[in-house]
N, C-alpha and C. Protein backbone atom coordinates (compact mmCIF):
# COMPACT_ATOMS: atom_id res chain seq x y z
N UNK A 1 89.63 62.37 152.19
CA UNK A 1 89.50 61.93 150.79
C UNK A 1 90.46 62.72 149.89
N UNK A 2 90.52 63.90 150.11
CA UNK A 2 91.28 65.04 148.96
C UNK A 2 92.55 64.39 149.88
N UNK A 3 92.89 64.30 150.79
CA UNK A 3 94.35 64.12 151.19
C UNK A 3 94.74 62.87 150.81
N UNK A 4 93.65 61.74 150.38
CA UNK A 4 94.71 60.80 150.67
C UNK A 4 94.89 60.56 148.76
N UNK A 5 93.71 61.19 147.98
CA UNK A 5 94.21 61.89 146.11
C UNK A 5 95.51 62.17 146.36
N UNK A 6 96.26 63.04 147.06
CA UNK A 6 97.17 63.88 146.90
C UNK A 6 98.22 62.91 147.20
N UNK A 7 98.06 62.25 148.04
CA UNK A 7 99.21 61.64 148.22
C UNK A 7 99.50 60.27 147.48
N UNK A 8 97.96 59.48 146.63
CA UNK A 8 98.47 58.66 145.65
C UNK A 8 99.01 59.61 144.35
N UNK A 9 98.75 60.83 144.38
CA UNK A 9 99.25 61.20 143.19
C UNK A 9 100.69 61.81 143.47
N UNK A 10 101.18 61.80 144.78
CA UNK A 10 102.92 62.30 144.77
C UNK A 10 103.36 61.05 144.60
N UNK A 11 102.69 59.82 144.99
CA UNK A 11 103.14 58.53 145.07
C UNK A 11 103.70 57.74 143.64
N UNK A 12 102.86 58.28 142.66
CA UNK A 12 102.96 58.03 141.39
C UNK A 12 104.39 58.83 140.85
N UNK A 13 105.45 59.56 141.59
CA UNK A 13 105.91 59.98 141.30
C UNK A 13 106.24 61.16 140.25
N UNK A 14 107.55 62.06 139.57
CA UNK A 14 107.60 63.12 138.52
C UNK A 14 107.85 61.93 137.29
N UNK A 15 107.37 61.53 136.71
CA UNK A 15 107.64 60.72 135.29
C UNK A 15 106.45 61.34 134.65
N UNK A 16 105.24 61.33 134.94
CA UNK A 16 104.21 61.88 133.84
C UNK A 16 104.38 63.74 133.67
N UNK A 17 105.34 63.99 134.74
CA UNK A 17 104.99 65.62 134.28
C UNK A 17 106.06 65.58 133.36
N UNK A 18 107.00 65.32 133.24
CA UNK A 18 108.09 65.00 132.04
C UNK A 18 107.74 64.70 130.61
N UNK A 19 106.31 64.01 130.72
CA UNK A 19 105.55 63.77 129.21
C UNK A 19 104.53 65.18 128.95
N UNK A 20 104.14 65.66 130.18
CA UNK A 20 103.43 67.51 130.09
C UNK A 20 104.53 68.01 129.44
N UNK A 21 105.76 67.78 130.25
CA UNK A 21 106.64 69.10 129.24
C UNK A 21 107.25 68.57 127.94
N UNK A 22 107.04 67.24 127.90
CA UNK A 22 107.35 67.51 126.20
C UNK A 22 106.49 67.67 125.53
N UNK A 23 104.83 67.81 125.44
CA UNK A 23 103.96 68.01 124.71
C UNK A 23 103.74 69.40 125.00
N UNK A 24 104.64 70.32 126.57
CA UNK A 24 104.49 71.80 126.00
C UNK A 24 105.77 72.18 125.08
N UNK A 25 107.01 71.37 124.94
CA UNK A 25 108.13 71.94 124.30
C UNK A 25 107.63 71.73 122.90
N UNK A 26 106.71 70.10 122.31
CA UNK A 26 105.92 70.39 121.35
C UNK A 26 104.92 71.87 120.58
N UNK A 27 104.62 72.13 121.79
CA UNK A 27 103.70 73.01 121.31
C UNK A 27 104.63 74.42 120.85
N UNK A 28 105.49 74.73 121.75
CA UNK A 28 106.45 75.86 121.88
C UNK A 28 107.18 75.91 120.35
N UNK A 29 107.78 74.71 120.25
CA UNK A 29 108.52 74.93 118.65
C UNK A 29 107.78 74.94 117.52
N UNK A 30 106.47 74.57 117.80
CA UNK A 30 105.61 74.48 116.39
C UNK A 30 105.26 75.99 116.60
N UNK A 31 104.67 77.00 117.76
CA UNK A 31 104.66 78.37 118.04
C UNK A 31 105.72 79.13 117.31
N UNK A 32 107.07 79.01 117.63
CA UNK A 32 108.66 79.77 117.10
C UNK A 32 108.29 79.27 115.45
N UNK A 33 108.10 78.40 115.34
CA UNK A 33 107.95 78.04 113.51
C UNK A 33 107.29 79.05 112.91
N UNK A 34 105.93 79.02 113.39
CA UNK A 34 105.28 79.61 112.89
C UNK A 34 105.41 81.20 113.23
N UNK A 35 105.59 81.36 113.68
CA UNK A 35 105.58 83.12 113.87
C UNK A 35 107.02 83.09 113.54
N UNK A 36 108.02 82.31 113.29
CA UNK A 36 109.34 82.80 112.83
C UNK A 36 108.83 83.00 111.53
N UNK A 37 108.14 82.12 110.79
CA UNK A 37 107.73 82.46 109.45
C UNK A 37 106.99 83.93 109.11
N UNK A 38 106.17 83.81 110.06
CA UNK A 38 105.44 85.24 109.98
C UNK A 38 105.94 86.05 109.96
N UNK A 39 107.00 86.44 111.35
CA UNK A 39 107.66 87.73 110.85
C UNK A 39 108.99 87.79 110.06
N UNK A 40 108.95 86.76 108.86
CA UNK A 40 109.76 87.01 108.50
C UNK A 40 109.79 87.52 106.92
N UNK A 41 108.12 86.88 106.86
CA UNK A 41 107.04 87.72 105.46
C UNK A 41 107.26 89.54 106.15
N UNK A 42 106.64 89.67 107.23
CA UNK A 42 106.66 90.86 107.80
C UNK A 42 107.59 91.40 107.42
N UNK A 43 109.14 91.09 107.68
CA UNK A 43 109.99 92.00 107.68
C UNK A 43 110.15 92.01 105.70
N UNK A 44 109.64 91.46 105.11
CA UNK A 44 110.05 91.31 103.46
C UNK A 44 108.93 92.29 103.18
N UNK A 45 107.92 92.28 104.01
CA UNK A 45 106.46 93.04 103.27
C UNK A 45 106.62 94.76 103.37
N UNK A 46 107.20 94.63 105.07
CA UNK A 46 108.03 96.16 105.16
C UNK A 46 108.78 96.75 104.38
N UNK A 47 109.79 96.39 103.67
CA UNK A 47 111.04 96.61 103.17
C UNK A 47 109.67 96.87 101.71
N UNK A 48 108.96 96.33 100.90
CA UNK A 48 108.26 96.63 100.07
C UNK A 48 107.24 97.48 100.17
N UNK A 49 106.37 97.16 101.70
CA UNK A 49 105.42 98.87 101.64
C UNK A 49 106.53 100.47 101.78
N UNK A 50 107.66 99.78 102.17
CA UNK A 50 108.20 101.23 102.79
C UNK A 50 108.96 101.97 101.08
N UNK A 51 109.00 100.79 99.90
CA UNK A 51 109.23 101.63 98.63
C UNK A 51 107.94 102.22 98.01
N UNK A 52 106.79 101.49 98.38
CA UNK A 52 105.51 102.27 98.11
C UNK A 52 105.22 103.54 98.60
N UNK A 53 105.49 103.24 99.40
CA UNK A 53 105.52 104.72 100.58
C UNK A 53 106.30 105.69 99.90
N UNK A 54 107.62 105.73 99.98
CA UNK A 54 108.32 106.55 99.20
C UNK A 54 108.09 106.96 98.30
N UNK A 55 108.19 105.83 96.93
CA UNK A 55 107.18 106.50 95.93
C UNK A 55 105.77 107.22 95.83
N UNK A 56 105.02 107.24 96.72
CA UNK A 56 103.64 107.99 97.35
C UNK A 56 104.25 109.33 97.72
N UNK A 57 105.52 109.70 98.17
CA UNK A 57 105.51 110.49 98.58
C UNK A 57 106.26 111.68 97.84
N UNK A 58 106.74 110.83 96.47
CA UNK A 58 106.92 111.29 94.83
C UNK A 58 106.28 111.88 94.53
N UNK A 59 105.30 111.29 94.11
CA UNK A 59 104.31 111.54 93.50
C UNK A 59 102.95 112.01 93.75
N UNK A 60 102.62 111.74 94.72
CA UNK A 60 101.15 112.23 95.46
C UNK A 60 100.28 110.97 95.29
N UNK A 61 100.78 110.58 94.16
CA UNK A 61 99.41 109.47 93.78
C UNK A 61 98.82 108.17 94.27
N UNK A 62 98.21 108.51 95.44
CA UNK A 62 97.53 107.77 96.26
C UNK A 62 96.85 105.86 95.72
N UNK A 63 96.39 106.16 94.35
CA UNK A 63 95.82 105.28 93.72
C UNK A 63 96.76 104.39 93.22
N UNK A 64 97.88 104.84 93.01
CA UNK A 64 99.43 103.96 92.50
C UNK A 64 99.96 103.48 93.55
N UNK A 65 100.03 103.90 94.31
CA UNK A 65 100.94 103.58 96.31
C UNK A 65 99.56 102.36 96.41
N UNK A 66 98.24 102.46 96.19
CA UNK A 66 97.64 101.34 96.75
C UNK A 66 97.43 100.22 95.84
N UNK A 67 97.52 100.57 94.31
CA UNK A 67 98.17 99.57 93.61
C UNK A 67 99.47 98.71 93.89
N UNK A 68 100.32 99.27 94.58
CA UNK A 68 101.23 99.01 94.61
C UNK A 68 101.41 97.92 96.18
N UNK A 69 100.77 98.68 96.94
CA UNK A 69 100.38 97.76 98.33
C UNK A 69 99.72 96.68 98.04
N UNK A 70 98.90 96.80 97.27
CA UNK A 70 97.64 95.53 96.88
C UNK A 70 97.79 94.08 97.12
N UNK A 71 99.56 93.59 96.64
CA UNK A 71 99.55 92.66 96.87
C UNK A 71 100.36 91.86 98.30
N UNK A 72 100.44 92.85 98.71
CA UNK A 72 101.20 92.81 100.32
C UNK A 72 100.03 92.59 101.20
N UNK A 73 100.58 92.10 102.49
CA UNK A 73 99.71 91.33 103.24
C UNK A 73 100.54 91.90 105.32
N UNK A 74 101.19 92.48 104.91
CA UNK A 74 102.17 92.75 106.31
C UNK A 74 101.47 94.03 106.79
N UNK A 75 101.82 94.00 108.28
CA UNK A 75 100.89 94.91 109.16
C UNK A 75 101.41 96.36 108.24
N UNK A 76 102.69 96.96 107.76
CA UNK A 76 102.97 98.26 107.33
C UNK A 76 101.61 98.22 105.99
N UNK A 77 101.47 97.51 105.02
CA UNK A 77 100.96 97.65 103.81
C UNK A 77 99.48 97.95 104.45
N UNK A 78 98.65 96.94 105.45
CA UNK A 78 97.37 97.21 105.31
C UNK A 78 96.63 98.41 106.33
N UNK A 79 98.51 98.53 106.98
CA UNK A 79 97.86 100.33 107.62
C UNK A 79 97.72 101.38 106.81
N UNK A 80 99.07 101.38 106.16
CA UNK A 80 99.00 102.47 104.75
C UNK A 80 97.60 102.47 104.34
N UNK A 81 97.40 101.23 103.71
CA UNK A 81 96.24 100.95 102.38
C UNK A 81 95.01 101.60 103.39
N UNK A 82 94.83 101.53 104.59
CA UNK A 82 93.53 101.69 105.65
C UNK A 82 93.58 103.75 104.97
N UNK A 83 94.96 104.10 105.48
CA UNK A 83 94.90 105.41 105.25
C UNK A 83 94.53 106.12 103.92
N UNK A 84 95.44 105.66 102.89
CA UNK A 84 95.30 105.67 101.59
C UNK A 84 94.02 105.93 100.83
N UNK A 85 93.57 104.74 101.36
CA UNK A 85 92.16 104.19 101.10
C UNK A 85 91.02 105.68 101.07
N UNK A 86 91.40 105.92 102.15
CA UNK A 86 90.79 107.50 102.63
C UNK A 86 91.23 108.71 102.44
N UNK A 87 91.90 109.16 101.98
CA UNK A 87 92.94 110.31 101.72
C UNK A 87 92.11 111.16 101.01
N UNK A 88 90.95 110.24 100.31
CA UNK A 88 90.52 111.76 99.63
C UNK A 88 89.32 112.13 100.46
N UNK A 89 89.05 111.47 101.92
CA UNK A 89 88.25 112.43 102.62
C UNK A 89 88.99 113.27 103.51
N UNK A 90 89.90 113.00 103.87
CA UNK A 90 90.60 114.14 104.59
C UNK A 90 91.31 113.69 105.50
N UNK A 91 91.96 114.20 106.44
CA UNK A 91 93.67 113.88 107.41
C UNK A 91 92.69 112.54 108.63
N UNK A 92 91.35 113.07 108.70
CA UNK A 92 91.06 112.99 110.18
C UNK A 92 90.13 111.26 109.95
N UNK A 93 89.20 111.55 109.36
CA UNK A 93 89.04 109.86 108.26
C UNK A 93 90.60 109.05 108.06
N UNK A 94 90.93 109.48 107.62
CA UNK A 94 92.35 108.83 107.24
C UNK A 94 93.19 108.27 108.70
N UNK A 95 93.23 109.39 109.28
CA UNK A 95 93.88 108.64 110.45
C UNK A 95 93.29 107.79 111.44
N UNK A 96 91.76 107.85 111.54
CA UNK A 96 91.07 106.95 112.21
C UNK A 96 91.68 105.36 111.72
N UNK A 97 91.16 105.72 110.40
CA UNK A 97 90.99 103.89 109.83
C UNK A 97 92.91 103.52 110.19
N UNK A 98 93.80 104.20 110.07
CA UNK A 98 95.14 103.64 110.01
C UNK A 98 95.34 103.25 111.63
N UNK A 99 94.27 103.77 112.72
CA UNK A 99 94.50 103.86 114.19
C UNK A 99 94.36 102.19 114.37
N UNK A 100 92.62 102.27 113.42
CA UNK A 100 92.14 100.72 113.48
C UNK A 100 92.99 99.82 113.51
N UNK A 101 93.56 100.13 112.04
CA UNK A 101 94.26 99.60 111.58
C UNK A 101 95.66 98.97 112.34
N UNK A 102 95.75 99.87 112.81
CA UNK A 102 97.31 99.16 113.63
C UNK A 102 96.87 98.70 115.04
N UNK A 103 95.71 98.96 114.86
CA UNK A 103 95.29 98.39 116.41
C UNK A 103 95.01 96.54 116.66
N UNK A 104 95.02 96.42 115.18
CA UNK A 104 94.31 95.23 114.48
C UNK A 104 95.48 94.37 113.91
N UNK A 105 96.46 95.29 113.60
CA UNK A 105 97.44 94.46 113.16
C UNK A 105 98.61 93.82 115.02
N UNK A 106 98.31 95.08 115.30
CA UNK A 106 99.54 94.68 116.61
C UNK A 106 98.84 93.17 117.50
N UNK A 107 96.86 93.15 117.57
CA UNK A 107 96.86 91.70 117.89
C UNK A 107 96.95 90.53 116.89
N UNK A 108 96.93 90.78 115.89
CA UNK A 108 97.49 89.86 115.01
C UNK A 108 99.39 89.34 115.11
N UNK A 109 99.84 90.56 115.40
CA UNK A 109 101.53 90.13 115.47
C UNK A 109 101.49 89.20 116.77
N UNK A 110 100.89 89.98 117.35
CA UNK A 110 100.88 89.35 119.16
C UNK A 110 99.85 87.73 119.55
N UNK A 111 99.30 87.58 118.27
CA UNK A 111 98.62 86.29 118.21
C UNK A 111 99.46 84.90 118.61
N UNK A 112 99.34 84.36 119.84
CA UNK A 112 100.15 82.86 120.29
C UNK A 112 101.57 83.29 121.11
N UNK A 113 101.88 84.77 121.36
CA UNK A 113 103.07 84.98 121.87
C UNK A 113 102.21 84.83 123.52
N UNK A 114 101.62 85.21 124.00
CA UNK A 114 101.29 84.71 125.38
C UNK A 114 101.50 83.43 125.86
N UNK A 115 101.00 82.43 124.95
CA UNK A 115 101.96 80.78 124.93
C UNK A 115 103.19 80.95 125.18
N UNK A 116 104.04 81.53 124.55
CA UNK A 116 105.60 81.40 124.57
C UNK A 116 105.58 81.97 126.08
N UNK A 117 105.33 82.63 126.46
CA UNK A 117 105.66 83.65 127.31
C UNK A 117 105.32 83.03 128.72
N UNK A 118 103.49 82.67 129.02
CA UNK A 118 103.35 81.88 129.59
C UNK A 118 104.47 80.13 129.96
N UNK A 119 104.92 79.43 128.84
CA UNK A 119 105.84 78.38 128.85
C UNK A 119 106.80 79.24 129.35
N UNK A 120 107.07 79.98 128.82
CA UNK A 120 109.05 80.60 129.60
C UNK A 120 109.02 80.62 130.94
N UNK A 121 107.45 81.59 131.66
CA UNK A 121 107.44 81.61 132.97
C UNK A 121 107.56 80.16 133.67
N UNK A 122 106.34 79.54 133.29
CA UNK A 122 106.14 78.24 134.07
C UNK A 122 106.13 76.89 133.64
N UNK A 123 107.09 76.78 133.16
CA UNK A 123 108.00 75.64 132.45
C UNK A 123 108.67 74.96 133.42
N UNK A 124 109.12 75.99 134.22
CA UNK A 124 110.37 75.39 135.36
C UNK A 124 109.73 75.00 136.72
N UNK A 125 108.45 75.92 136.87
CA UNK A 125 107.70 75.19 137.41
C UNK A 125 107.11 74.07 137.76
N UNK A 126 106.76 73.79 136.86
CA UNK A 126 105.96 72.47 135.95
C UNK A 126 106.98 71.25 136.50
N UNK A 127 108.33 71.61 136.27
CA UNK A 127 109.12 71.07 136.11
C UNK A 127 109.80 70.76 137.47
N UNK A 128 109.79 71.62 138.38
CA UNK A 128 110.10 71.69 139.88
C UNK A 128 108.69 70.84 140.20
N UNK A 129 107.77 70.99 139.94
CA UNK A 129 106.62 70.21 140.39
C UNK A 129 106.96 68.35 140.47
N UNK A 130 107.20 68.42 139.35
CA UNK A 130 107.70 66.82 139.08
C UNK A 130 108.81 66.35 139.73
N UNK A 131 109.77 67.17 140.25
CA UNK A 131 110.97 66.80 141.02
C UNK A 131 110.48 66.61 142.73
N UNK A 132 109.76 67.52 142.87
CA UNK A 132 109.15 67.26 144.05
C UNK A 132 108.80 65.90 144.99
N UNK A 133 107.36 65.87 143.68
CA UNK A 133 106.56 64.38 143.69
C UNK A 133 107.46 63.29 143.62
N UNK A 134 109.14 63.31 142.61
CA UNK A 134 109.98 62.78 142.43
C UNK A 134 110.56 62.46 144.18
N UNK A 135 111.16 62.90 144.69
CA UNK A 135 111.63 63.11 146.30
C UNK A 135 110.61 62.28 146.93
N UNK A 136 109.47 63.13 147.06
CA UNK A 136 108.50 62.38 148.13
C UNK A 136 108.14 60.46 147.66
N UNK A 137 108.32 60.45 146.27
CA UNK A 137 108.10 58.73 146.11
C UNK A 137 109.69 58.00 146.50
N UNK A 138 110.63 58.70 146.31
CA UNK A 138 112.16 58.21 146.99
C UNK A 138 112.51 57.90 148.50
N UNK A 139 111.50 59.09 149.03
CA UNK A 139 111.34 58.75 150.84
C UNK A 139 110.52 57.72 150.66
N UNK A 140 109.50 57.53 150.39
CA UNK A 140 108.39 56.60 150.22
C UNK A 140 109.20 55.30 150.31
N UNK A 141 109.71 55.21 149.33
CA UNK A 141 109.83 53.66 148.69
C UNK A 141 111.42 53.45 149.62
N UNK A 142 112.22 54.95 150.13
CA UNK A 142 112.84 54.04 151.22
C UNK A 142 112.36 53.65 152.28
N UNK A 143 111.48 53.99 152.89
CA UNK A 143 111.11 53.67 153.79
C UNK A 143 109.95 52.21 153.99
N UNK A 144 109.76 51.99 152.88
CA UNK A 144 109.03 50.80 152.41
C UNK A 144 109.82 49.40 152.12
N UNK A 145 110.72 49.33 151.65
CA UNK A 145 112.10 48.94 151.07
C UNK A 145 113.17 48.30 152.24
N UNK A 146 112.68 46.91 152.86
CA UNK A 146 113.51 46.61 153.28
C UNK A 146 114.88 45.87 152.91
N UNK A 147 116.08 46.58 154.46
CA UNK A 147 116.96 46.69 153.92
C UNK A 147 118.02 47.63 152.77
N UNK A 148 116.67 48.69 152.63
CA UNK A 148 117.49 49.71 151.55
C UNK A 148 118.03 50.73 151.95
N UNK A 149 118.78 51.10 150.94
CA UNK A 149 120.46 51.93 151.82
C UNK A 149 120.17 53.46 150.84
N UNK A 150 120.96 54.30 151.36
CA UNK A 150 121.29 55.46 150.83
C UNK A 150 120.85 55.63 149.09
N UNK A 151 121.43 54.47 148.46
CA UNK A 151 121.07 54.49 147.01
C UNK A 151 119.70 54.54 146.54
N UNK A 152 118.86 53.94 147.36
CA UNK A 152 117.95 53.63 146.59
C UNK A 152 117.34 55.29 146.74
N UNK A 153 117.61 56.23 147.61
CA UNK A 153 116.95 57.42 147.60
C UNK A 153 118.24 58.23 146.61
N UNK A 154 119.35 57.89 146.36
CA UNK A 154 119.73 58.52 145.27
C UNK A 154 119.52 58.94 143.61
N UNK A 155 119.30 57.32 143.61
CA UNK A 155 118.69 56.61 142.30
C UNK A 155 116.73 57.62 141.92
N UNK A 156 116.53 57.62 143.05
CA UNK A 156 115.00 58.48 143.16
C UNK A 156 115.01 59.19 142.97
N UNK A 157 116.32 60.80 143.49
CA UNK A 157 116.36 61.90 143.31
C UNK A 157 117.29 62.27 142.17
N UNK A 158 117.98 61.49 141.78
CA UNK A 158 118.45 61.54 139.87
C UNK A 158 117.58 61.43 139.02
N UNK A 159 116.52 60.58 139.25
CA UNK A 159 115.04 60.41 138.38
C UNK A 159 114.49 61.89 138.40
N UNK A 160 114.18 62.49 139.81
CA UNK A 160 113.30 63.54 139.98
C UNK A 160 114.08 64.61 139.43
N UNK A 161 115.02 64.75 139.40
CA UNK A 161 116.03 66.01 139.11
C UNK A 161 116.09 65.71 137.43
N UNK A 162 115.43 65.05 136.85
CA UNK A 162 115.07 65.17 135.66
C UNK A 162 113.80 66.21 135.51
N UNK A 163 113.11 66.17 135.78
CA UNK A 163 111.98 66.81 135.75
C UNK A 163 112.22 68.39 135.77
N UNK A 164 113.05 68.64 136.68
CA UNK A 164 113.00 70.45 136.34
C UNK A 164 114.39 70.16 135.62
N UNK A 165 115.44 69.31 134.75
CA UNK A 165 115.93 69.78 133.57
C UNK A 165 115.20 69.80 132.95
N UNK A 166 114.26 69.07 132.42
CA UNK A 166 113.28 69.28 131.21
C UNK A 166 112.49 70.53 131.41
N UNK A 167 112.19 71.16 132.47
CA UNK A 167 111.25 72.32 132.45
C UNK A 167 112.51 73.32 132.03
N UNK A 168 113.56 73.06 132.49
CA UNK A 168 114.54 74.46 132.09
C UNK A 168 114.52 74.15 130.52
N UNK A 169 114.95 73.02 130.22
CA UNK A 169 114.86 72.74 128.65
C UNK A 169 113.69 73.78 128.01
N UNK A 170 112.55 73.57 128.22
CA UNK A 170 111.09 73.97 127.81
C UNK A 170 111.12 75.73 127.79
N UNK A 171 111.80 75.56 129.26
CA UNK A 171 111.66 77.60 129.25
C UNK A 171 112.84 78.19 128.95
N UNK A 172 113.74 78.27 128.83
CA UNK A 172 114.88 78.59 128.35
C UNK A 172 114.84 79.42 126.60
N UNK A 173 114.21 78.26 125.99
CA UNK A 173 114.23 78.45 124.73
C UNK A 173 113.02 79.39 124.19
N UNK A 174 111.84 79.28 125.29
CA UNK A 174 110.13 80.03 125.26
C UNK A 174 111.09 80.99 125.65
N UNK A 175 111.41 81.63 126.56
CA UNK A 175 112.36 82.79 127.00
C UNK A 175 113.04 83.98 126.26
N UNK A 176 114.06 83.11 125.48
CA UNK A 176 114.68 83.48 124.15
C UNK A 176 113.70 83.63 123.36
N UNK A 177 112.96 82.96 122.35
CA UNK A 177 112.44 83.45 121.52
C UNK A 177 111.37 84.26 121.86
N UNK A 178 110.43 84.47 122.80
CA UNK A 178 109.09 85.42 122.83
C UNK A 178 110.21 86.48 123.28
N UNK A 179 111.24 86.86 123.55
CA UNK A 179 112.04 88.04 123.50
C UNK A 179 112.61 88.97 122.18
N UNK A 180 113.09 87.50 121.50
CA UNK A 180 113.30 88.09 120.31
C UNK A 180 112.07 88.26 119.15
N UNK A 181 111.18 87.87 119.41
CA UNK A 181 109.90 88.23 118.59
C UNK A 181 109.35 89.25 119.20
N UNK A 182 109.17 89.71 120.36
CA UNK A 182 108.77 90.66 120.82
C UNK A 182 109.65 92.33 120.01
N UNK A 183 110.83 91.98 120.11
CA UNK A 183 111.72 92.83 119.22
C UNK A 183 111.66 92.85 117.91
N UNK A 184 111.10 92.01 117.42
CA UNK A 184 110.31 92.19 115.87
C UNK A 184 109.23 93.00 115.95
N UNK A 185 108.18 92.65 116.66
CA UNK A 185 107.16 93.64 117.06
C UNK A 185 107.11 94.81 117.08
N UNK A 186 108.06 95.10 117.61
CA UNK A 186 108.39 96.21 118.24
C UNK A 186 108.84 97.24 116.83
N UNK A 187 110.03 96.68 116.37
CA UNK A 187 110.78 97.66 115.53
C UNK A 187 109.12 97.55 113.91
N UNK A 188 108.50 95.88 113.58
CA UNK A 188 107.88 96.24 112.55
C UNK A 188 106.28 97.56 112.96
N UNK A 189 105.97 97.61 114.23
CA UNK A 189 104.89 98.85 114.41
C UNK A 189 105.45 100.09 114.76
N UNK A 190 107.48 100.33 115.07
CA UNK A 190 107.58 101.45 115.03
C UNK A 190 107.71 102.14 113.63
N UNK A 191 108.25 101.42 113.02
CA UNK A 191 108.44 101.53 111.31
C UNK A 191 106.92 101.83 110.64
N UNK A 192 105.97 101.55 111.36
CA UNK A 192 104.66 101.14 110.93
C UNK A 192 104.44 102.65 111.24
N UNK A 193 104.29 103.16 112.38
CA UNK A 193 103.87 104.18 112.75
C UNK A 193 104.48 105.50 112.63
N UNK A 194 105.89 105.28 112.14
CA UNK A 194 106.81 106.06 111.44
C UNK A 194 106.07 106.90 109.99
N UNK A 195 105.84 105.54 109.43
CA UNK A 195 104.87 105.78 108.02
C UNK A 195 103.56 106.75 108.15
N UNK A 196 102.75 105.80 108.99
CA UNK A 196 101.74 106.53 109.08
C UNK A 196 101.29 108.19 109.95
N UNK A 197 102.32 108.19 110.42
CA UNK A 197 102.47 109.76 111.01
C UNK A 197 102.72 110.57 109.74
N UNK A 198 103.81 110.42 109.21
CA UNK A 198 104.19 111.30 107.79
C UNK A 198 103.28 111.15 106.71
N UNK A 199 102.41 110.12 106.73
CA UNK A 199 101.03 109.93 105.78
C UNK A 199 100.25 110.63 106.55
N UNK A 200 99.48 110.71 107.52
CA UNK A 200 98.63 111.75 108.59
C UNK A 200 99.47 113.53 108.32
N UNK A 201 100.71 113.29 108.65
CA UNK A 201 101.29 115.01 108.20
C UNK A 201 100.78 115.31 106.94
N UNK A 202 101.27 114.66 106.11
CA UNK A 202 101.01 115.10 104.69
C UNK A 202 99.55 115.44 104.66
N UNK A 203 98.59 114.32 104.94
CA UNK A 203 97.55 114.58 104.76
C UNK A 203 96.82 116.20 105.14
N UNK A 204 97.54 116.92 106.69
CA UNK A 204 97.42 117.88 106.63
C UNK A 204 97.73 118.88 106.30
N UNK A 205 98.75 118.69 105.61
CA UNK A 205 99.46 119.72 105.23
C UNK A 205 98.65 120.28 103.75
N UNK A 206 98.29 118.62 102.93
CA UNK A 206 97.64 119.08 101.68
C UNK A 206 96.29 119.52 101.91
N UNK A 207 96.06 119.77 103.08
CA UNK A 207 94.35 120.15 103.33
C UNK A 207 94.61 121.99 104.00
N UNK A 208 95.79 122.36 103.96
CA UNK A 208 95.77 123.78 104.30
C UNK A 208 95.62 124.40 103.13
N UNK A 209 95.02 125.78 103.43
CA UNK A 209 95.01 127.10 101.83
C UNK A 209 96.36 127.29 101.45
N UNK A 210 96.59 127.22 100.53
CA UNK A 210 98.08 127.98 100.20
C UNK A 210 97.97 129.47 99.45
């Protein structure tokens, strides 16, 4: 019974996995949209917590730096603000909540990049899958096919050899971009943690006797 499923379903040939991968290349570019957008608030929100920061580090005045964060929304602003927030209990409060804090922001950056990542791997898969099933309905139908010559299994395996272009299509581009977003990641929580180390120093430093 399971064997002879398997073999009406190679029989059906690679044409429906070709409609899988365009509803995953669907999914993939609406993914890059959206997190291209995201980190690209990110990298604008950085460039603005990191003058708050500075100025915080003017002035001392904790209550102005989180005025000033208030209306930012990027993983640097709501680690600060976590620390900030706390500064007047001391280094060790303070650095907890900013730990949270970035612990909370890095799955938020990392939210839907396993999609990309997942598609990059097995896209081509997907896609070799359908070329396969493609072949085995070309033997099929020559051998069914009287009178049929060389072509008609050519004509079969040009069909099937569609199927893993479209998976390279699909992963190629998942590939590229969960690489280069990953490198957003990367540089907006080292920048992140840049901050919040020298906010944690300070904090101890203003808690020694002088």
């Amino acid at each position: 019974m399971i064997l002879g499923m398997l073999r009406a379903m190679a029989l059906t040939g690679g044409e429906w996995v070709i409609y899988v991968l365009i509803l995953c290349s669907v999914a993939a570019i609406a993914i890059m949209i959206e997190r291209g957008i995201v980190f690209s608030r990110e990298r604008k929100d950085l460039k603005a917590a990191s003058g708050a920061f500075a100025g915080y580090l003017e002035d001392r005045d904790a209550a102005k730096a989180l005025k000033a964060l208030e209306g930012l929304s990027g993983c640097a602003a709501r680690v600060l603000s976590a620390g900030l927030s706390r500064a007047g209990q001391g280094s060790g409060p303070a650095e907890s909540a900013m730990a949270a804090s970035a612990s909370k922001e890095k799955r938020r950056l990392d939210l839907r990049m396993i999609i990309l990542n997942t598609l990059g791997n097995n896209a081509i898969y997907i896609g070799l899958f359908g070329t396969v099933l493609g072949v085995i309905k070309a033997f099929h139908d020559l051998a069914h096919e009287v009178g049929a010559g060389p072509e008609v299994v050519m004509q079969g395996l040009s069909e099937a050899l569609l199927a893993t272009a479209a998976g390279l299509l699909v992963a190629i581009p998942c590939v590229i971009a969960f690489n280069a977003y990953q490198k957003q990641i990367k540089d907006i929580l080292a920048e992140t943690d840049s901050m919040a180390g020298i906010l944690a120093s300070e904090l101890k430093t203003a808690e020694r006797p002088s």
